[in-house]
Protein backbone atom coordinates (compact mmCIF):
# COMPACT_ATOMS: atom_id res chain seq x y z
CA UNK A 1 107.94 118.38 107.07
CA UNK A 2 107.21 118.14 110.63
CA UNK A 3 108.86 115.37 112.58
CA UNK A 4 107.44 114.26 116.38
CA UNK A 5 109.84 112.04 118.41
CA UNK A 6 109.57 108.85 117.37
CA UNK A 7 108.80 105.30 119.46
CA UNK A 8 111.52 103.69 117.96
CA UNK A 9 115.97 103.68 116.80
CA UNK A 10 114.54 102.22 113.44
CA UNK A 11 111.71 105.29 113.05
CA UNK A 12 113.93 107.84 114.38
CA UNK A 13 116.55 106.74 111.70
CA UNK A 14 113.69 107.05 109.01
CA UNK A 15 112.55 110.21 110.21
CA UNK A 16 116.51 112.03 110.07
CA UNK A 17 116.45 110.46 106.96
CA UNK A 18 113.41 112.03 105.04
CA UNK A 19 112.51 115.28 107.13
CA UNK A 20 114.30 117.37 104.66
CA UNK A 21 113.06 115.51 101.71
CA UNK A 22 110.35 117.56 99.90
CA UNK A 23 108.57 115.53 97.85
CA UNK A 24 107.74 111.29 98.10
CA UNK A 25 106.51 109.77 95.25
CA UNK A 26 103.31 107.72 96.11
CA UNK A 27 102.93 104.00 93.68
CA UNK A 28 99.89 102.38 94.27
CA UNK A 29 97.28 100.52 92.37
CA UNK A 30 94.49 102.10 89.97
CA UNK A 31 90.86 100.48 89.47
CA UNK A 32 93.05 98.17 86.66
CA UNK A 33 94.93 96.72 89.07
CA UNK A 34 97.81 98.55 87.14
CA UNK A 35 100.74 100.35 88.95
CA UNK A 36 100.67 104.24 88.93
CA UNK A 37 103.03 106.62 90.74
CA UNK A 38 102.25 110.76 91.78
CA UNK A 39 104.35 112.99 93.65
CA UNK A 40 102.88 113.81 96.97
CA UNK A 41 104.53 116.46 99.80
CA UNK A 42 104.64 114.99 103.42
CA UNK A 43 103.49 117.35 106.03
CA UNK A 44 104.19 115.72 109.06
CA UNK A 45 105.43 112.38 110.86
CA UNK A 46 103.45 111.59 113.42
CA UNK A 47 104.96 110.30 116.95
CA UNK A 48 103.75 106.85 115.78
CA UNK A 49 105.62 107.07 112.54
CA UNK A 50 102.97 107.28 110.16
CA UNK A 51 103.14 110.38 107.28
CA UNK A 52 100.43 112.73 106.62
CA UNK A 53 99.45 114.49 103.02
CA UNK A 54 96.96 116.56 102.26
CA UNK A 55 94.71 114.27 99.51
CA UNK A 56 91.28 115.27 97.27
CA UNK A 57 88.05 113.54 97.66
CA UNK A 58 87.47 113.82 94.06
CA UNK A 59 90.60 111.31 93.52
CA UNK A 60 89.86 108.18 92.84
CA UNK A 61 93.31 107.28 94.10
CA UNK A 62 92.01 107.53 97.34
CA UNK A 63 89.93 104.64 96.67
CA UNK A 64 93.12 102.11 96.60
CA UNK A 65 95.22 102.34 99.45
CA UNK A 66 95.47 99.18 100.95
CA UNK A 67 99.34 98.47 99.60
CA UNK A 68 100.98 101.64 98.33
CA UNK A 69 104.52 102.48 98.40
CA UNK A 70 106.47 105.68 99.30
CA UNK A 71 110.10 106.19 98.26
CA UNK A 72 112.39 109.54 99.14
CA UNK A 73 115.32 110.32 97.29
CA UNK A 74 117.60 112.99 97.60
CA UNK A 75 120.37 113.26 94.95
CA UNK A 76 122.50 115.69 97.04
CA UNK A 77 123.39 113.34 99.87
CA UNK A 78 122.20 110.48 98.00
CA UNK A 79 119.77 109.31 100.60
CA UNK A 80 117.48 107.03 99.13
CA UNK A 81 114.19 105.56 101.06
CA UNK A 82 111.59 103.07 100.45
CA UNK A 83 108.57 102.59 102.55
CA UNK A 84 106.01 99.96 102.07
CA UNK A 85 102.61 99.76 104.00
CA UNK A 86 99.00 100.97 103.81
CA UNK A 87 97.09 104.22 103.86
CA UNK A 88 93.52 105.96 105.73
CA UNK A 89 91.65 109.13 104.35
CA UNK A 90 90.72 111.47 107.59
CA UNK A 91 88.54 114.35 107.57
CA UNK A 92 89.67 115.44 111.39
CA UNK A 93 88.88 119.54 110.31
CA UNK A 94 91.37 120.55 113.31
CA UNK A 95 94.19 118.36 112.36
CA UNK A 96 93.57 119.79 108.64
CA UNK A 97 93.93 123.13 109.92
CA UNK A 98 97.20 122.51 111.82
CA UNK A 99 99.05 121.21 108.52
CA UNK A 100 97.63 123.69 106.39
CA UNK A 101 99.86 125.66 104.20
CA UNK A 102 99.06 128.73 101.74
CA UNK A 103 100.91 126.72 99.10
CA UNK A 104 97.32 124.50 98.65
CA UNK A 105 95.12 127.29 98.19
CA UNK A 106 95.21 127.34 94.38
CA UNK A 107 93.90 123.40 94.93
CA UNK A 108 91.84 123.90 97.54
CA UNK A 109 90.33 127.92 97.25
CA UNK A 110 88.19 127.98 100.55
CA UNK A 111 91.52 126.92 102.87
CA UNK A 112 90.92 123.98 105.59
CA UNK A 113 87.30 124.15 105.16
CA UNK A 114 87.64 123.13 101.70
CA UNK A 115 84.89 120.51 100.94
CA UNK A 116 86.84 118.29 99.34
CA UNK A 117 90.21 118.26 101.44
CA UNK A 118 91.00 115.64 103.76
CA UNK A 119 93.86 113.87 105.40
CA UNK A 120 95.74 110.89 103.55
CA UNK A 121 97.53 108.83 106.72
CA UNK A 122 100.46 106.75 105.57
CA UNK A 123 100.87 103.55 107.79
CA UNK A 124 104.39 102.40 107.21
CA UNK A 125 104.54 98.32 107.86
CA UNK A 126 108.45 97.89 106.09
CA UNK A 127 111.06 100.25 105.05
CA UNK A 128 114.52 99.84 102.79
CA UNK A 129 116.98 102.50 102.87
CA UNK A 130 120.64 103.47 100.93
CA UNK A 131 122.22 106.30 102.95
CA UNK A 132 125.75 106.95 101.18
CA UNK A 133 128.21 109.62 102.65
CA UNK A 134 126.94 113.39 102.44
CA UNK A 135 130.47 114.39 100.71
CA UNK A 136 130.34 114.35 96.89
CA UNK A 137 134.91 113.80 97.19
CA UNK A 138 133.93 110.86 99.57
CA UNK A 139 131.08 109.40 96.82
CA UNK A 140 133.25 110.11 93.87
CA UNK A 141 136.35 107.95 95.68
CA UNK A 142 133.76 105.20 95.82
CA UNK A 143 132.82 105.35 92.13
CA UNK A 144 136.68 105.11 90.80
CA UNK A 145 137.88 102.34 93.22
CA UNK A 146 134.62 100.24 92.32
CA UNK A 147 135.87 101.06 88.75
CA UNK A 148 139.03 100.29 88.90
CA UNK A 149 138.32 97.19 91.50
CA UNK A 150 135.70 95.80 88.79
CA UNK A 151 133.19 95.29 91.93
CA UNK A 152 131.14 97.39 93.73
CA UNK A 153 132.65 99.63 96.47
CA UNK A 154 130.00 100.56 98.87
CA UNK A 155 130.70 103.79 101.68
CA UNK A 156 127.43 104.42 103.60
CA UNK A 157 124.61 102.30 105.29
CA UNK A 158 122.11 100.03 103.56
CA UNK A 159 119.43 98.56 105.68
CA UNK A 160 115.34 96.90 106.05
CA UNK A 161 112.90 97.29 108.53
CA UNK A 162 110.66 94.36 107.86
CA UNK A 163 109.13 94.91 111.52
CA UNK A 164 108.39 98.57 112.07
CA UNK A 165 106.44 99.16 115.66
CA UNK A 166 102.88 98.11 115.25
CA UNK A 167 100.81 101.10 114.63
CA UNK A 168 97.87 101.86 116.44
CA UNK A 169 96.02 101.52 113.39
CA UNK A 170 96.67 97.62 112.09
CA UNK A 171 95.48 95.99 109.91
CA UNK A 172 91.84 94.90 110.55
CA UNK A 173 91.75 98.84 109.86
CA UNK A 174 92.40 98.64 106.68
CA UNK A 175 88.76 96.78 106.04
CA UNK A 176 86.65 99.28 108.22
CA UNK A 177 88.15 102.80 106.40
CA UNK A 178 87.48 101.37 103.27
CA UNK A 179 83.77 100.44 104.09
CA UNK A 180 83.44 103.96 105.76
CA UNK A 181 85.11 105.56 103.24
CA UNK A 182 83.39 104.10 100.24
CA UNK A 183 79.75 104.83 100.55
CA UNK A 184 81.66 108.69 101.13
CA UNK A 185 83.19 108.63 98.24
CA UNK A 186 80.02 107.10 95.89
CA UNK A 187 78.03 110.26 96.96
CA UNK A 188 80.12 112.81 96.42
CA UNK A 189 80.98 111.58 93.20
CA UNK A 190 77.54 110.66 92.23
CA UNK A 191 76.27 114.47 93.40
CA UNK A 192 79.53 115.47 90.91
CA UNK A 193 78.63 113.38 88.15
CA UNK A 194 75.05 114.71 88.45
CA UNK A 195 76.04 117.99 88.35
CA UNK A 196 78.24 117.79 85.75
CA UNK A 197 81.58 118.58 87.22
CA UNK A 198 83.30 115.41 88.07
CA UNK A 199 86.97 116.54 87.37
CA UNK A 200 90.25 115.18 87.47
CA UNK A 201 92.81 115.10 89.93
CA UNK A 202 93.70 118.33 91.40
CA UNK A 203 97.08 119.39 92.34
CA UNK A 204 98.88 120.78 95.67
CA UNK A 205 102.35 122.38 95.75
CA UNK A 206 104.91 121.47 97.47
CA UNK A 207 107.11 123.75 99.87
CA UNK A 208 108.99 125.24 97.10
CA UNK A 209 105.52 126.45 95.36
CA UNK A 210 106.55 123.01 92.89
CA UNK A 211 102.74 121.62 91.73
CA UNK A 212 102.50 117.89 93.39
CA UNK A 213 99.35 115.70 92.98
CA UNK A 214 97.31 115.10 96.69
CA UNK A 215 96.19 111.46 96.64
């Protein structure tokens, strides 16, 4: 993933925390109001903090982003992250072609000008994170002294960001990319549904050529 230089100590930390992570998974609401998770690979972190993917048009997860959560995790240096705020669908065709990567064409066959790629824009508004130390020995001294303590023996940093910097896009955006985006959305699925080939989610792979749903 791409990382600009952030605005902030807090989004800096974030940023050295998940630029090597691969894959987020993505928990949002459906049209049931029920809570449904997807593996998504970040492309880039802007300079104001906020993570781009790659989504499909023909998703109707794209329809509910108003609260969605990401959380990283990296077994290896047992990093975890949680990131809690809001997400936009942009169609900018110059900023598709600057994150596009080869490992989407099976998804998305005619490259950046693909009809149905776009931009998802993660806004993050509060973040959690559990950064232990990177050496297994160190993480492994920590387990058998809890153990043998009968309490928990913590090495590492925990820490919340209830206040991230306000992003340029707040929240009164929220309510004016839906009401763009949903008239959008109602005629290209309509024109699918007419033509018989309203499918379901497509997917997009990840660095490592792993398949990973785009929102």
């Amino acid at each position: 993933m791409k990382a600009e230089i952030q605005s902030s100590a807090e989004l800096s930390l974030l940023g050295k925390l998940i630029e090597n992570i691969s894959v987020a998974m993505l928990t949002g609401n459906d049209a049931d109001g029920m809570l449904v998770s997807q593996p998504m690979a970040p492309l880039e972190m802007d300079a104001e903090g906020a993570l781009w993917f790659f989504a499909d048009l023909r998703s109707t997860r794209v329809e509910h982003l108003r609260f969605i959560n990401l959380s990283f995790t990296d077994p290896t240096t047992a990093t975890y992250v949680s990131l809690s705020g809001w997400g936009e669908i942009h169609s900018n065709r110059s900023h598709v072609e600057q994150l596009w990567t080869e490992s989407a064409t099976p998804w998305f066959p005619d490259g950046p000008d693909s009809t149905n790629l776009a931009l998802l824009k993660f806004v993050p508004d509060a973040a959690a994170y559990w950064d232990a130390p990177h050496s297994q020995m160190v993480r492994l001294f920590a387990m058998a002294a809890s153990l043998m303590a009968g309490q928990p023996f913590m090495l590492g940093g925990h820490g919340t960001f209830t206040e991230l910097p306000k992003h340029a896009a707040n929240a009164a955006s929220r309510q004016s990319t839906a009401t763009v985006l949903r008239p959008m959305l109602r005629s290209r699925k309509e024109k699918k549904e007419r033509q018989g080939e309203w499918r379901a989610d497509a997917g997009v792979t990840n660095g490592n050529g792993r398949p990973v749903q785009p929102g």
